[in-house]
Structure formats: C-alpha cells, structure tokens
C-alpha atoms as a PDB file:
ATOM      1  CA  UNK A   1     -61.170  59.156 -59.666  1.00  0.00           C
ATOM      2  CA  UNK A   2     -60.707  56.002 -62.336  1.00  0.00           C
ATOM      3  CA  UNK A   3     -57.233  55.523 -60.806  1.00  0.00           C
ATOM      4  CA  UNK A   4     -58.719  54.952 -57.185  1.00  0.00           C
ATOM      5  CA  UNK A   5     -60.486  51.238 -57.923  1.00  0.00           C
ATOM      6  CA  UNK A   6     -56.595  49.965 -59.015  1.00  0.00           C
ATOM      7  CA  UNK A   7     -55.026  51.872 -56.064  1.00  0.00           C
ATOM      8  CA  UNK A   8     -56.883  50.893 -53.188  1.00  0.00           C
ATOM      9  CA  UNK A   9     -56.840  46.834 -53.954  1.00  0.00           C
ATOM     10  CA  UNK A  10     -52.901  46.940 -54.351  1.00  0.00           C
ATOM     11  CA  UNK A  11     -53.419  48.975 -50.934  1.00  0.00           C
ATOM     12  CA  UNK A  12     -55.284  46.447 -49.425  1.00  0.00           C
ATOM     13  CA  UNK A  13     -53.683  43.253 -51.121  1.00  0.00           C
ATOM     14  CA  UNK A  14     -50.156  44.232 -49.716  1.00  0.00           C
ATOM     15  CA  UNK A  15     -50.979  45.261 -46.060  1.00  0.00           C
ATOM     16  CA  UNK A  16     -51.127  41.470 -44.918  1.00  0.00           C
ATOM     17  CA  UNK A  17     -47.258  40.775 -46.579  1.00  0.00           C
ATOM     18  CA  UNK A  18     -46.499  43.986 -44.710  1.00  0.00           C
ATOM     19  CA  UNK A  19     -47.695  42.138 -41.692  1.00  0.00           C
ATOM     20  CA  UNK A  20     -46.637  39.063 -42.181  1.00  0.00           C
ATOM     21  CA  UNK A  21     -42.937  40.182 -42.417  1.00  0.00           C
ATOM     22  CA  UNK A  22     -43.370  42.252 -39.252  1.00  0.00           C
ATOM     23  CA  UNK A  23     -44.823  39.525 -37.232  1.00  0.00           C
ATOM     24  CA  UNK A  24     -41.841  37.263 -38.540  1.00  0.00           C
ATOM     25  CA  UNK A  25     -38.943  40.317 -37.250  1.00  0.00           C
ATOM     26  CA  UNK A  26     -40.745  40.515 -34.381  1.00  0.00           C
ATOM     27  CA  UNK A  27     -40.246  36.687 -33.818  1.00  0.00           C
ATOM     28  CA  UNK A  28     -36.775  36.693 -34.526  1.00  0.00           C
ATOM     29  CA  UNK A  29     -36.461  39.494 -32.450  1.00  0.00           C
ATOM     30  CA  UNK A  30     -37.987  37.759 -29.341  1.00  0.00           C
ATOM     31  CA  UNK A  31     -35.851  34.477 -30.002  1.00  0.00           C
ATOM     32  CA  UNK A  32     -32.962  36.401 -29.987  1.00  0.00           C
ATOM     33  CA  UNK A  33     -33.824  38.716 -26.646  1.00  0.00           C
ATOM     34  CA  UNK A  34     -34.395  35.379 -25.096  1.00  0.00           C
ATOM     35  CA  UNK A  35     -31.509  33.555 -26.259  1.00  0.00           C
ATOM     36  CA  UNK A  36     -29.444  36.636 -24.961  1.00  0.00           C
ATOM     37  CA  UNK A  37     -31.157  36.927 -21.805  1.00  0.00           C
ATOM     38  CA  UNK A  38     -30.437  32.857 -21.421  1.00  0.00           C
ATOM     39  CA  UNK A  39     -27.415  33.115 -19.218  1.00  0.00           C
ATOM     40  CA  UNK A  40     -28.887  35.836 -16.443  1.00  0.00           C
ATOM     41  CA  UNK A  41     -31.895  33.483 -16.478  1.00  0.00           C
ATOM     42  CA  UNK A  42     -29.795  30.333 -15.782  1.00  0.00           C
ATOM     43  CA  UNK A  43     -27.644  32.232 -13.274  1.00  0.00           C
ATOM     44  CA  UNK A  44     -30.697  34.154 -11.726  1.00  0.00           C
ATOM     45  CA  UNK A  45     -32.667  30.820 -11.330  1.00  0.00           C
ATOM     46  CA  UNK A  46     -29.787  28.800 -10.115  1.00  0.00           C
ATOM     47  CA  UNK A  47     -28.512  31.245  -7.470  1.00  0.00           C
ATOM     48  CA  UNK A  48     -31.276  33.363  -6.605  1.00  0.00           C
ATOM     49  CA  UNK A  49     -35.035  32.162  -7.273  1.00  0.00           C
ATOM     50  CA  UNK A  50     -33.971  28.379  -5.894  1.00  0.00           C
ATOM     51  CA  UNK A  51     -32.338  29.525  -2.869  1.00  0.00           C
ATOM     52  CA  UNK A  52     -35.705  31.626  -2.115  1.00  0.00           C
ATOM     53  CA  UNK A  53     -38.369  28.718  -3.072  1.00  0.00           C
ATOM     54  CA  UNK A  54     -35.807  26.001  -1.153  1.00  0.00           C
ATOM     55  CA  UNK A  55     -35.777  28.258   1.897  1.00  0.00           C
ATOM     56  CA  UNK A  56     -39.402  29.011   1.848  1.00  0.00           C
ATOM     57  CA  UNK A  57     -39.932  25.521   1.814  1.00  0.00           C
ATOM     58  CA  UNK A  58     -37.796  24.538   4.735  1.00  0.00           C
ATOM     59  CA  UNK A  59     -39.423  27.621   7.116  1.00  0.00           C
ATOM     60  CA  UNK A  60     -42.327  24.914   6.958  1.00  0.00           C
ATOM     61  CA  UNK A  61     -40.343  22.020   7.745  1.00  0.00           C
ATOM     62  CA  UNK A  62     -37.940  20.314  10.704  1.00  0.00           C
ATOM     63  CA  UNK A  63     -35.069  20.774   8.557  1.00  0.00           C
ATOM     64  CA  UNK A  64     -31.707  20.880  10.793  1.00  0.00           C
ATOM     65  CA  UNK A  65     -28.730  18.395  10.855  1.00  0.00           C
ATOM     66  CA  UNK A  66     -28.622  15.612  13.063  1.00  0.00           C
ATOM     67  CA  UNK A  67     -25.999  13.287  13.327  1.00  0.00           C
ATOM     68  CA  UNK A  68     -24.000  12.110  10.856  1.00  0.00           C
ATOM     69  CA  UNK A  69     -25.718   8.735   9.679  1.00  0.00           C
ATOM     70  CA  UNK A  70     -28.538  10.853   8.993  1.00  0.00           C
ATOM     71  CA  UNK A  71     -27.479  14.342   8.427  1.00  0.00           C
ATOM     72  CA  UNK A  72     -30.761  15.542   6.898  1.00  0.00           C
ATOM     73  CA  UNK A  73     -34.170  14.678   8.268  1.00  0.00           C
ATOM     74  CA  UNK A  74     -37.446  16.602   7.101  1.00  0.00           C
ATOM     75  CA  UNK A  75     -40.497  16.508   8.510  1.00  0.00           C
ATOM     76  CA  UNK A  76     -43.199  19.091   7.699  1.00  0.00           C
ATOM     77  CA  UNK A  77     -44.525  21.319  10.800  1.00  0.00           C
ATOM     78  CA  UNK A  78     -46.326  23.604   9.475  1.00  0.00           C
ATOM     79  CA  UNK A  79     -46.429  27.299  11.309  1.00  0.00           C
ATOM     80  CA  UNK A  80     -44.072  25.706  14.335  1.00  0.00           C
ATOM     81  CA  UNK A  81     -40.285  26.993  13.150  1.00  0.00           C
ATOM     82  CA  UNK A  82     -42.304  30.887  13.265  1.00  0.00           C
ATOM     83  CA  UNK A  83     -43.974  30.097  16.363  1.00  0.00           C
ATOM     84  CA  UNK A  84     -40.238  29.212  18.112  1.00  0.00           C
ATOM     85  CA  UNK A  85     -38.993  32.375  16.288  1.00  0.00           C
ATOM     86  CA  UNK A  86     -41.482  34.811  17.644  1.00  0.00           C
ATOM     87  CA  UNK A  87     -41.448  33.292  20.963  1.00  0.00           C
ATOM     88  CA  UNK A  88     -37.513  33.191  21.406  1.00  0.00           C
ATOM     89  CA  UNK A  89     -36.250  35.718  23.882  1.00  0.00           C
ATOM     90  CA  UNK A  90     -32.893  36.228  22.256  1.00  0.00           C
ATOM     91  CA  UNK A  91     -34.979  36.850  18.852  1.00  0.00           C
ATOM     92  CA  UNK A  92     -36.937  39.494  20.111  1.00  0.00           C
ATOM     93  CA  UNK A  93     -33.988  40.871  22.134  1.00  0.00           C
ATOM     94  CA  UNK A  94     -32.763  40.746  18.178  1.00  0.00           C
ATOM     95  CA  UNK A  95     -36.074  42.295  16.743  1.00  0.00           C
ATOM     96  CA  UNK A  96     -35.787  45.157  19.650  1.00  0.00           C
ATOM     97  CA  UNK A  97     -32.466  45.695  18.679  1.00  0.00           C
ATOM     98  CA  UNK A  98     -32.754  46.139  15.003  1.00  0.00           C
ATOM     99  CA  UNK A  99     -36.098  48.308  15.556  1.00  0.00           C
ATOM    100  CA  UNK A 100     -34.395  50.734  17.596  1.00  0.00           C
ATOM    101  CA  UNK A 101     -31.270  50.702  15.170  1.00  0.00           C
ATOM    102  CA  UNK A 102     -33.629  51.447  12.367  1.00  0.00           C
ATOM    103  CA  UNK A 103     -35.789  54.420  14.013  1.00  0.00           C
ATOM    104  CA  UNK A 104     -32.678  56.292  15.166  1.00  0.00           C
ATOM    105  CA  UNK A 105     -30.079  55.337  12.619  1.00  0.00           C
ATOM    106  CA  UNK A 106     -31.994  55.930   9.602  1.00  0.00           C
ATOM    107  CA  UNK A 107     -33.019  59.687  10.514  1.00  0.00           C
ATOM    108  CA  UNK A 108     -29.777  60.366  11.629  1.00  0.00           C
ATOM    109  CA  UNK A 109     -28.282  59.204   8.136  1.00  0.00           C
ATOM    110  CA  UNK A 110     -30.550  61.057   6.080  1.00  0.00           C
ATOM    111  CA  UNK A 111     -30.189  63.714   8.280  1.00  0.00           C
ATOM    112  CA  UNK A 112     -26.393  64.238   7.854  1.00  0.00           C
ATOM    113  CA  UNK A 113     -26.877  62.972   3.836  1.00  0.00           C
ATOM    114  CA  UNK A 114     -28.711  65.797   3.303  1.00  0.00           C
ATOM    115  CA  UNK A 115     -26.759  68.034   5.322  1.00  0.00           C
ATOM    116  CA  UNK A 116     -23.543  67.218   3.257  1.00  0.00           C
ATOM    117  CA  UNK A 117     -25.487  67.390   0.042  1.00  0.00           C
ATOM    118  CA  UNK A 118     -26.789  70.928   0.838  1.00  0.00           C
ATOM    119  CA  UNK A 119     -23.378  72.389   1.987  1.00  0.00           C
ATOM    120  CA  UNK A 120     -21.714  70.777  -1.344  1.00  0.00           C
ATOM    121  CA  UNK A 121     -24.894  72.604  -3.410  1.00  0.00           C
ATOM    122  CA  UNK A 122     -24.445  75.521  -2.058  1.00  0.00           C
ATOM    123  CA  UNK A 123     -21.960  76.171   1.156  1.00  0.00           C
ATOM    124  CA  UNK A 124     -19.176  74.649   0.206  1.00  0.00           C
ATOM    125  CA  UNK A 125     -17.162  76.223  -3.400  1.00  0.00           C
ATOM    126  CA  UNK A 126     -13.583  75.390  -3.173  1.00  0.00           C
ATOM    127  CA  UNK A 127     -12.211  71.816  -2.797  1.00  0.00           C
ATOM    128  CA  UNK A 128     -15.842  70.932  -3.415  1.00  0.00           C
ATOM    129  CA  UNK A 129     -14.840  67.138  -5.046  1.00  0.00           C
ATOM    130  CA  UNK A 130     -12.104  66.579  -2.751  1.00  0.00           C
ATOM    131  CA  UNK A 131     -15.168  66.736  -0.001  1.00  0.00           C
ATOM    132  CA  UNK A 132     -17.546  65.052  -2.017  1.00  0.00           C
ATOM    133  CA  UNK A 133     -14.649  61.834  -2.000  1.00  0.00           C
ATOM    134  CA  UNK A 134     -13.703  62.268   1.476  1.00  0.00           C
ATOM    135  CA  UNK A 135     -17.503  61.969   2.419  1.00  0.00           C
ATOM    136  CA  UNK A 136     -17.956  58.843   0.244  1.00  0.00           C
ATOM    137  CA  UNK A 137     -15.368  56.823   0.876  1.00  0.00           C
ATOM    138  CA  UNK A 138     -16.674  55.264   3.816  1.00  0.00           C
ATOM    139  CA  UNK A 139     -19.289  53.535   1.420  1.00  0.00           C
ATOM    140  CA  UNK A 140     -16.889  52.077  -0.390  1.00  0.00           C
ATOM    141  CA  UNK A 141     -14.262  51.437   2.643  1.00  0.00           C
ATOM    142  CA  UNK A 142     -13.997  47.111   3.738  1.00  0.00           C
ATOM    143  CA  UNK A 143     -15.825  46.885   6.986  1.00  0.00           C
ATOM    144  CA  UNK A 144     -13.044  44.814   8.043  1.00  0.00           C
ATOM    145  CA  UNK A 145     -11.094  48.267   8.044  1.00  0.00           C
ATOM    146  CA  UNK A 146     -13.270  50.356   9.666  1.00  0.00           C
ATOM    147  CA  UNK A 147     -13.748  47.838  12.400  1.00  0.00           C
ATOM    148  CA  UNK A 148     -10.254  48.055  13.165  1.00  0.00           C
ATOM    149  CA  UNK A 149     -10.336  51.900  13.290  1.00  0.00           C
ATOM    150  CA  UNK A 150     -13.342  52.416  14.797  1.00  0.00           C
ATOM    151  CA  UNK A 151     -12.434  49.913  17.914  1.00  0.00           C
ATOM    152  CA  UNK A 152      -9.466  51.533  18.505  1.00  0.00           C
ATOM    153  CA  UNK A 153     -11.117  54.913  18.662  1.00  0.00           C
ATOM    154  CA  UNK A 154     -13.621  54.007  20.955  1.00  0.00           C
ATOM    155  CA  UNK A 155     -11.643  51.498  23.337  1.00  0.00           C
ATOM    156  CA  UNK A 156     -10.842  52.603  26.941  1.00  0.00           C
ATOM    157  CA  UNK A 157      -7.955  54.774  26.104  1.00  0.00           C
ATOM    158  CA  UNK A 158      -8.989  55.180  22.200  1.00  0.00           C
ATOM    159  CA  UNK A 159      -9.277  59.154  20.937  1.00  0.00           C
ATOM    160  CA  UNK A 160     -12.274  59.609  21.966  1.00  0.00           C
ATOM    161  CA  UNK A 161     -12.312  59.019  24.994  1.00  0.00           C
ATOM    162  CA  UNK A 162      -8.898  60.844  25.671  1.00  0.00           C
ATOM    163  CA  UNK A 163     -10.473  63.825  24.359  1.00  0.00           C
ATOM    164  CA  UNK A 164     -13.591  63.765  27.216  1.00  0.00           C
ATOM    165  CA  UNK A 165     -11.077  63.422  29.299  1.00  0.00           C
ATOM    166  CA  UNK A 166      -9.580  66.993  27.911  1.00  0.00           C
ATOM    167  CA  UNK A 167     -12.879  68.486  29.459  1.00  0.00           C
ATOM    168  CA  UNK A 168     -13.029  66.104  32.578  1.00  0.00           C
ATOM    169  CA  UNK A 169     -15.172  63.301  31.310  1.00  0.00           C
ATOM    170  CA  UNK A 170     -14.542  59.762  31.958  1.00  0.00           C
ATOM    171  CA  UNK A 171     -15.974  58.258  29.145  1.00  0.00           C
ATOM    172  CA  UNK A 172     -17.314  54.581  29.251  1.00  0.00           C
ATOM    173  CA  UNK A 173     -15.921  51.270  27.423  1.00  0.00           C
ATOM    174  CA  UNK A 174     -18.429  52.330  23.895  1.00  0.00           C
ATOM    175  CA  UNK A 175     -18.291  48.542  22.318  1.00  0.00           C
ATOM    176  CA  UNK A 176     -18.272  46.845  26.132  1.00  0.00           C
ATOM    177  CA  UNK A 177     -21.157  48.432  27.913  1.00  0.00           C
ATOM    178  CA  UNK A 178     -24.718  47.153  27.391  1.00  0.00           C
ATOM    179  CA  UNK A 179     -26.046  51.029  27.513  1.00  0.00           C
ATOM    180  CA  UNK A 180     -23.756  52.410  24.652  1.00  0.00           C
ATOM    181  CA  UNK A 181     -22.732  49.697  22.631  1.00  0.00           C
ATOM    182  CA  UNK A 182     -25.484  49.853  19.899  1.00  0.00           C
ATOM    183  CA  UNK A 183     -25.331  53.190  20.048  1.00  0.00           C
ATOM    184  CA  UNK A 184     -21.466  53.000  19.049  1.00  0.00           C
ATOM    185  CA  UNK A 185     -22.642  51.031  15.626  1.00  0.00           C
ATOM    186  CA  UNK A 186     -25.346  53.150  14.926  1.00  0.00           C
ATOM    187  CA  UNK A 187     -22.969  56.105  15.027  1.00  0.00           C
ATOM    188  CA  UNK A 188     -20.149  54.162  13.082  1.00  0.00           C
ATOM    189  CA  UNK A 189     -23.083  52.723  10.521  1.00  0.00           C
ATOM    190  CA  UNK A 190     -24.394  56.683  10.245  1.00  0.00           C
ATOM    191  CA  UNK A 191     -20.304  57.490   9.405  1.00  0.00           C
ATOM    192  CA  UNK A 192     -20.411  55.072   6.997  1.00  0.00           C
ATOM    193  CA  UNK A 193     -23.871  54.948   4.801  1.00  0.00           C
ATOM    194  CA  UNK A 194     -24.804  58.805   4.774  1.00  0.00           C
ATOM    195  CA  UNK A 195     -22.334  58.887   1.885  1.00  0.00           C
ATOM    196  CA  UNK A 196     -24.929  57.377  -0.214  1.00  0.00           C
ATOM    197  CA  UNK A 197     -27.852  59.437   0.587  1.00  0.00           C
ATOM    198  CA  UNK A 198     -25.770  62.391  -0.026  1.00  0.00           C
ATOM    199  CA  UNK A 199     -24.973  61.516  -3.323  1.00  0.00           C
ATOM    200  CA  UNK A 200     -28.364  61.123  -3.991  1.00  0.00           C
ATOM    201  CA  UNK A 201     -29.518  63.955  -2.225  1.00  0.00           C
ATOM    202  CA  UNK A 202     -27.498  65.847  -4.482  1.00  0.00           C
ATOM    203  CA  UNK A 203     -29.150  64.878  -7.806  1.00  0.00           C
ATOM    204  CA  UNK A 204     -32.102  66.216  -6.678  1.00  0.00           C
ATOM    205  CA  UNK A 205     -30.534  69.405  -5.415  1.00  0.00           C
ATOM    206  CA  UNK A 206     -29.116  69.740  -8.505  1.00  0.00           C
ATOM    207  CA  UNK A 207     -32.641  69.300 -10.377  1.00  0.00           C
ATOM    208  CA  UNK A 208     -34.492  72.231  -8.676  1.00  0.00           C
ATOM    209  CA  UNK A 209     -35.292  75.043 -11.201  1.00  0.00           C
ATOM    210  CA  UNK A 210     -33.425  78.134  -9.692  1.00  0.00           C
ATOM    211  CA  UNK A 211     -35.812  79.760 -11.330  1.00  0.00           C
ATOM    212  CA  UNK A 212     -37.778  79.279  -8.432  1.00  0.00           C
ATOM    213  CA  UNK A 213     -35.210  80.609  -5.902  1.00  0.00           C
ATOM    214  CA  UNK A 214     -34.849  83.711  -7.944  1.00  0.00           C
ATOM    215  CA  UNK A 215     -38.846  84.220  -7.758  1.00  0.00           C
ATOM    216  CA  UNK A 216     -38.927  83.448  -4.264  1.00  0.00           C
ATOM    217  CA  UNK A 217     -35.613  85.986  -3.855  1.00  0.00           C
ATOM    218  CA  UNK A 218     -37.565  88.955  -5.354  1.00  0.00           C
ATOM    219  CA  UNK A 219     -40.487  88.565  -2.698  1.00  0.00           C
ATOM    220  CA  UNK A 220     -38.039  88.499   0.127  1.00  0.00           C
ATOM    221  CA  UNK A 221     -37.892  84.899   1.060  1.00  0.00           C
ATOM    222  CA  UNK A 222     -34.296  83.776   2.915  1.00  0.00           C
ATOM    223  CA  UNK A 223     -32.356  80.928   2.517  1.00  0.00           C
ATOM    224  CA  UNK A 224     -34.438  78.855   5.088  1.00  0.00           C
ATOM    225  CA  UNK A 225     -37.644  79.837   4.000  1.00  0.00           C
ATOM    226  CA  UNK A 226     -36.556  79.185   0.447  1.00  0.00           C
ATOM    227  CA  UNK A 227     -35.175  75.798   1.685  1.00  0.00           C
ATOM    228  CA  UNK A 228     -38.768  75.022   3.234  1.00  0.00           C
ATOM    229  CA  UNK A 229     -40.826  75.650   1.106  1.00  0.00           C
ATOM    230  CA  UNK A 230     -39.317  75.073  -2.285  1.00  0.00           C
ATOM    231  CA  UNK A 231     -36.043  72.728  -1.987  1.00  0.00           C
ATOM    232  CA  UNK A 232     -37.623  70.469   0.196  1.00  0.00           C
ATOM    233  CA  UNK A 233     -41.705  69.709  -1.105  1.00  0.00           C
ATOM    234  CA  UNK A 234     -39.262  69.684  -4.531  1.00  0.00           C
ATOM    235  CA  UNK A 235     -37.375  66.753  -2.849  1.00  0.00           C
ATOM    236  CA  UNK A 236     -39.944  65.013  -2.248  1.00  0.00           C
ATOM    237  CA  UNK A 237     -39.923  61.697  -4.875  1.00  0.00           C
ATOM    238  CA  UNK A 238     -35.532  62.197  -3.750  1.00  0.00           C
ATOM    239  CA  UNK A 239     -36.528  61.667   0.271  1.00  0.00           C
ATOM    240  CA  UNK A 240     -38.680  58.918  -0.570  1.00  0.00           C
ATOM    241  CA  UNK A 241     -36.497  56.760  -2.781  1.00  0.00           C
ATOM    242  CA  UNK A 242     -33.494  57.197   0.157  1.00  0.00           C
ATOM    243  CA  UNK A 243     -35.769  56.553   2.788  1.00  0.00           C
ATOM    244  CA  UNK A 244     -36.791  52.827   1.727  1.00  0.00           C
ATOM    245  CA  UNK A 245     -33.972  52.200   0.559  1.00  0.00           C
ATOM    246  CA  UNK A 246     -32.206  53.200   3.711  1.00  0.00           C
ATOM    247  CA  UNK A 247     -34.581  51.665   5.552  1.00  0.00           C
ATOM    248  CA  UNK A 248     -34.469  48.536   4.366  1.00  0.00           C
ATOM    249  CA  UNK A 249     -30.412  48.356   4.556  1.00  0.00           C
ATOM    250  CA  UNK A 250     -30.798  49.174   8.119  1.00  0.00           C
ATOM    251  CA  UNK A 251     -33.415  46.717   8.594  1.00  0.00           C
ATOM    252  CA  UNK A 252     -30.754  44.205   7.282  1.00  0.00           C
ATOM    253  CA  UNK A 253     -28.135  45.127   9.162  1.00  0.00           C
ATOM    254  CA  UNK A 254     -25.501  42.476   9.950  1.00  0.00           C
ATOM    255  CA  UNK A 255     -21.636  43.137   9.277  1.00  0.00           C
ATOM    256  CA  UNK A 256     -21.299  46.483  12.225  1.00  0.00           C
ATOM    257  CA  UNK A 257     -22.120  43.494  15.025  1.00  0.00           C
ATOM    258  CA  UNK A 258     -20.843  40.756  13.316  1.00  0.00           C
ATOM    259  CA  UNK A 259     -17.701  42.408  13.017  1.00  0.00           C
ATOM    260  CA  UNK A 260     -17.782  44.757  15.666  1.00  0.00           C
ATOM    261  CA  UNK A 261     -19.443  42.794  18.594  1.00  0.00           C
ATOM    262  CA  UNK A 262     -20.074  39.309  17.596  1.00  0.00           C
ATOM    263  CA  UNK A 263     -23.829  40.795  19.253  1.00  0.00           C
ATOM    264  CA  UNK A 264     -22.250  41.372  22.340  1.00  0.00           C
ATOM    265  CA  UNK A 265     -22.388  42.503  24.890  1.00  0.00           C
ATOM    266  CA  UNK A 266     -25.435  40.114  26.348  1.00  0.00           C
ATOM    267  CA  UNK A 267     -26.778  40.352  22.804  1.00  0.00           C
ATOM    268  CA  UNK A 268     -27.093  43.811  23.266  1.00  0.00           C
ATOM    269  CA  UNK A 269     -26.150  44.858  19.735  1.00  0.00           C
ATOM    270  CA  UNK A 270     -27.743  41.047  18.261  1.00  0.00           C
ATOM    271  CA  UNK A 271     -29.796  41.264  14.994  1.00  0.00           C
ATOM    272  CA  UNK A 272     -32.414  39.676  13.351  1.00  0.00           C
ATOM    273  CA  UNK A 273     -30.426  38.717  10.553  1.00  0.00           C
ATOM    274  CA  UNK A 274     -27.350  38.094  12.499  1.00  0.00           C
ATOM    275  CA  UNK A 275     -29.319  35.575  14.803  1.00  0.00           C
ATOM    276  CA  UNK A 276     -30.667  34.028  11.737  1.00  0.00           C
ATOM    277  CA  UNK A 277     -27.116  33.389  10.297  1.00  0.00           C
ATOM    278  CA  UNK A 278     -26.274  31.840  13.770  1.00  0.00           C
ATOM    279  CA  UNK A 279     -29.519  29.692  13.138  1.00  0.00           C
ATOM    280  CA  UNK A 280     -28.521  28.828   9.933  1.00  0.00           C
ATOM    281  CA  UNK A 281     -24.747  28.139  11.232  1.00  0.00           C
ATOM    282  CA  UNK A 282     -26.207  25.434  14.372  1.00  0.00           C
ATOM    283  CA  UNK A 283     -28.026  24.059  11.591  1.00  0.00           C
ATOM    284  CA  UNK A 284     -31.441  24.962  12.368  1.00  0.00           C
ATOM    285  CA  UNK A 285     -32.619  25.789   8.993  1.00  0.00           C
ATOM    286  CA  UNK A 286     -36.119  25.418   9.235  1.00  0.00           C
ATOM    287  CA  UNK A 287     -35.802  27.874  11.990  1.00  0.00           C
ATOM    288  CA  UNK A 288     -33.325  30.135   9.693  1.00  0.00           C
ATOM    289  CA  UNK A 289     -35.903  30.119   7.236  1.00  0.00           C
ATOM    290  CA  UNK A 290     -38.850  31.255   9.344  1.00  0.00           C
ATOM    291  CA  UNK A 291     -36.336  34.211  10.550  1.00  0.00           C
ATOM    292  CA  UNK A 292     -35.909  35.140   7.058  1.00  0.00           C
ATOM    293  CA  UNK A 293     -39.016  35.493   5.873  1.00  0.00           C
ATOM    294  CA  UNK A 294     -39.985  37.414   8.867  1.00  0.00           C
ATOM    295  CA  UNK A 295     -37.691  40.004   8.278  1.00  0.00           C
ATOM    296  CA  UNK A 296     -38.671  39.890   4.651  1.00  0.00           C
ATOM    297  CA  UNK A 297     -41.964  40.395   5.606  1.00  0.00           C
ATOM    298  CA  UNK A 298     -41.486  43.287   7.952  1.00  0.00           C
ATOM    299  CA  UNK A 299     -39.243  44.653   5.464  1.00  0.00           C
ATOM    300  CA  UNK A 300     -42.220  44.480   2.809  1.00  0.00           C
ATOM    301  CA  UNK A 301     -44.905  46.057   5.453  1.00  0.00           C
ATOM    302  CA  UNK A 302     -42.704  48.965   6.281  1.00  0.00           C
ATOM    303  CA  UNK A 303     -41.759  50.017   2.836  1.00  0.00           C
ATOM    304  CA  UNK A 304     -45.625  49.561   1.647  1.00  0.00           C
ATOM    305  CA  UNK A 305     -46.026  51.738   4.760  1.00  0.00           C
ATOM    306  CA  UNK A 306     -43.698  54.743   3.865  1.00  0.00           C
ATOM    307  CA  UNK A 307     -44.510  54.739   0.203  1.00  0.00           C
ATOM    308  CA  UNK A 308     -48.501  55.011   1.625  1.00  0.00           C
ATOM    309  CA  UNK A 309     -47.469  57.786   4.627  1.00  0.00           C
ATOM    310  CA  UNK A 310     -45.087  59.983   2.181  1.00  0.00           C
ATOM    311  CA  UNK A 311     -46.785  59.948  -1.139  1.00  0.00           C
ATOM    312  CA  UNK A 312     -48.039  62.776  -2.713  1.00  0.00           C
ATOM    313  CA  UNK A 313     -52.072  64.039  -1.619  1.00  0.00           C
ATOM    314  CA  UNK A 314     -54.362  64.649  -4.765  1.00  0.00           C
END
C-alpha cells in the first residue's frame, strides 16, 4: 500500500506526454491525408463541383450566345429558363418519352438480370463462365457497335424481320415508325444493361445461407416456394441497390437515341437529357441548365421515393 502514493503521480504525471504525442501523430497524420488527397480535390473541384455551381448559376440567368461581338450576355431571370422548359412541347414530348422508357425498361432489365443470375446459381452447371461473359459483354460493348448491329437487325429486310416473315408476318420499319421505335431502344438498352444487374444479382444469390433451403427442403417446400419466400425477402437490400441505380441510368438515358435515332422519328424516341444537350449545343445554356437540374431533381425525388416504398417495415 506505501508503493501506491509514488505509483499513481508517475501515473498521472505521464498521461498528458502520452497525449500530447498522440495529438501531435494525429496532426501529422491529417496533414498528410490531406496533402495526399490534394490532387482528387484539385481535379474534383476543377472538373466536377465548378461545372455544377457554374451551371446552377446560369439555369437562373439569360445565358446563350449571341453574335459574335458579344458572344456572352447575362442577364439574371430568375425562375424564367424552368418556366420555358416545363412549358416546351418538344420537352415534355422528351419527359413522356423518358418516363415511359424508365417504367417499362427498368422492370424488364431487372427482370431478365435476375433471370440470368438465377439460371447461372442454380440452372445452368456446365459452361457456366463462358455464359456469365457472353451475358456481360454487352455492358462493356462501344455503343457505336451495337448501333451498327442492332440497325441492321431491325431494318426492313434485317433478321428479324425475315424471320416474321418465316411465320407470315410483315414486320414494320422498328427504328422508322413512331409506334415501335422507342420500343426498339428499350429492347436494345434491356440487351445491353441487364448484364449488370445480373452480376449483382448474383452476389446476393450467392450470399443466401443454404441452410435455409435445406430447412425449407425437409418441410416440403419446392423450388418456387423456396424462391418466394426465402431467396427473394433475402434479396431484398440486392433489389434495392439495382433498382436506383438502374433507375437512375435509365432516367439518364442518352447514347441508344443519340446514336440510334438522333430522337427521331418526330422526336418520338427524344430525351430529356438528349434535348438538353441540343440546348446546350444552340447555345441556350441558361435553358440547358434549367433542363439539368430538372432531371436532377426528378432523379433525386424518385430514388428518395423507392428507398421510402421498398425499405424494410419495423
């Protein structure tokens, strides 16, 4: 007990050195995250955060070129450039299009995602990565490249058509014709993009205990009951994350028309963002910007939207 009154000063006497030194490393430490994190910063700043804050600020302003002795002239308007977007016929022609490409596109990709990752989990055993490359390499194919193929196959006397005319169907002109041509890039797009969710689809797969299945085996339960009511609630947080993030690619959606159509025909298969990049080509950028931050916002209200419809109920 006599050696406690010399032991507990030293104690106490050395915990603010101890401290001190740790509160220096951790300085150091901070400096140097910093000083690495210095060129993302610079680049993020430069080429991303700017761009946003300048085109923020010229969705409130008359911002568009003019003639060449004054190419720029800015004069602040307020909520007028969203006013002329709303109440532009070939932008809500645009906002109709993208809408319906969104609420049948993005079931049908998850759809056939998941359909590909349960037949790789389960259906399909030999060749299984040969399939699993075949069905993403559409993600990773140039658009450029699939345009080509995908116009020739659905031209007037492309393979598809020839083969409805096999069973005595004359099938229409797909990219040409007002009542099938978005329907042709949704179907291309849904070729292209369910490689991703598959992928995805089947991590999760992969992540169900199978202890379950074996538990749910002994009580009967067949493959599609099992699939109900244990692969899919266990998919749950999986569906979600591909959902938004489909979503909001589809939402987005500019290179299948710009490519494919140019938004023809009569702006059938138009965009929002592909009118907004023809805004921002005539120079209307105070218009452009308006565009942009109406997608962005519809883009924010929809994902706050699924996250609130799909989450999980106490």
């Amino acid at each position: 007990m006599s050696a406690l009154p010399g032991i507990v000063p030293a104690a106490v006497d050395s915990a603010p050195r101890r401290s001190g030194r740790s509160s220096g490393r951790n300085a150091r430490e901070a400096r140097a995250g910093l000083l690495l994190s210095l060129p993302f910063l610079v680049l993020f700043t430069a080429f991303t955060a700017w761009p946003v804050i300048q085109s923020l600020f010229m969705s409130f302003t008359d911002m568009r070129i003019r003639d060449i002795r004054t190419p720029f002239a800015v004069d602040f308007v307020g909520l007028d450039n969203y006013a002329k977007a709303l109440s532009d016929p070939v932008y809500q022609r645009a906002a109709l299009n993208t809408a319906v490409f969104v609420l049948i596109g993005v079931p049908l990709t998850m759809a056939a995602g998941l359909a590909a990752a349960v037949a790789l989990d389960k259906g399909i055993k030999r060749f299984r990565s040969l399939f699993r490359v075949g069905f993403y390499t559409p993600v990773i194919t140039s658009i450029v490249a699939v345009a080509v193929v995908w116009k020739f196959l659905l031209s007037d006397a492309g393979l598809v058509n020839s083969m409805l005319g096999w069973v005595g169907i004359t099938g229409p002109n797909w990219l040409n014709d007002t009542r099938t041509s978005l329907l042709s890039l949704i179907m291309l797009t849904t070729w292209r993009n369910f490689g991703t969710g598959m992928i995805i689809f089947l991590a999760g797969l992969q992540a169900v205990p199978w202890s379950l299945h074996e538990a749910a085996m002994l009580d009967g339960a067949g493959a599609w009951k099992r699939f109900t009511n244990i692969t899919f609630p266990q998919l749950r947080p999986t569906l979600l994350f591909v959902l938004v993030t489909t979503t909001i690619g589809y939402l987005q959606f500019f290179e299948e028309p710009f490519v494919m159509t140019k938004g023809g025909p009569l702006n059938s298969t138009i965009s929002a963002s592909m009118y907004t990049y023809q805004q921002f080509g005539y120079g209307n950028y105070g218009v452009a910007g308006a565009m942009a931050y109406l997608t962005f916002v519809v883009v924010a209200l929809v994902t706050v939207l699924q996250f609130r419809l799909t989450r999980e109920k106490d």
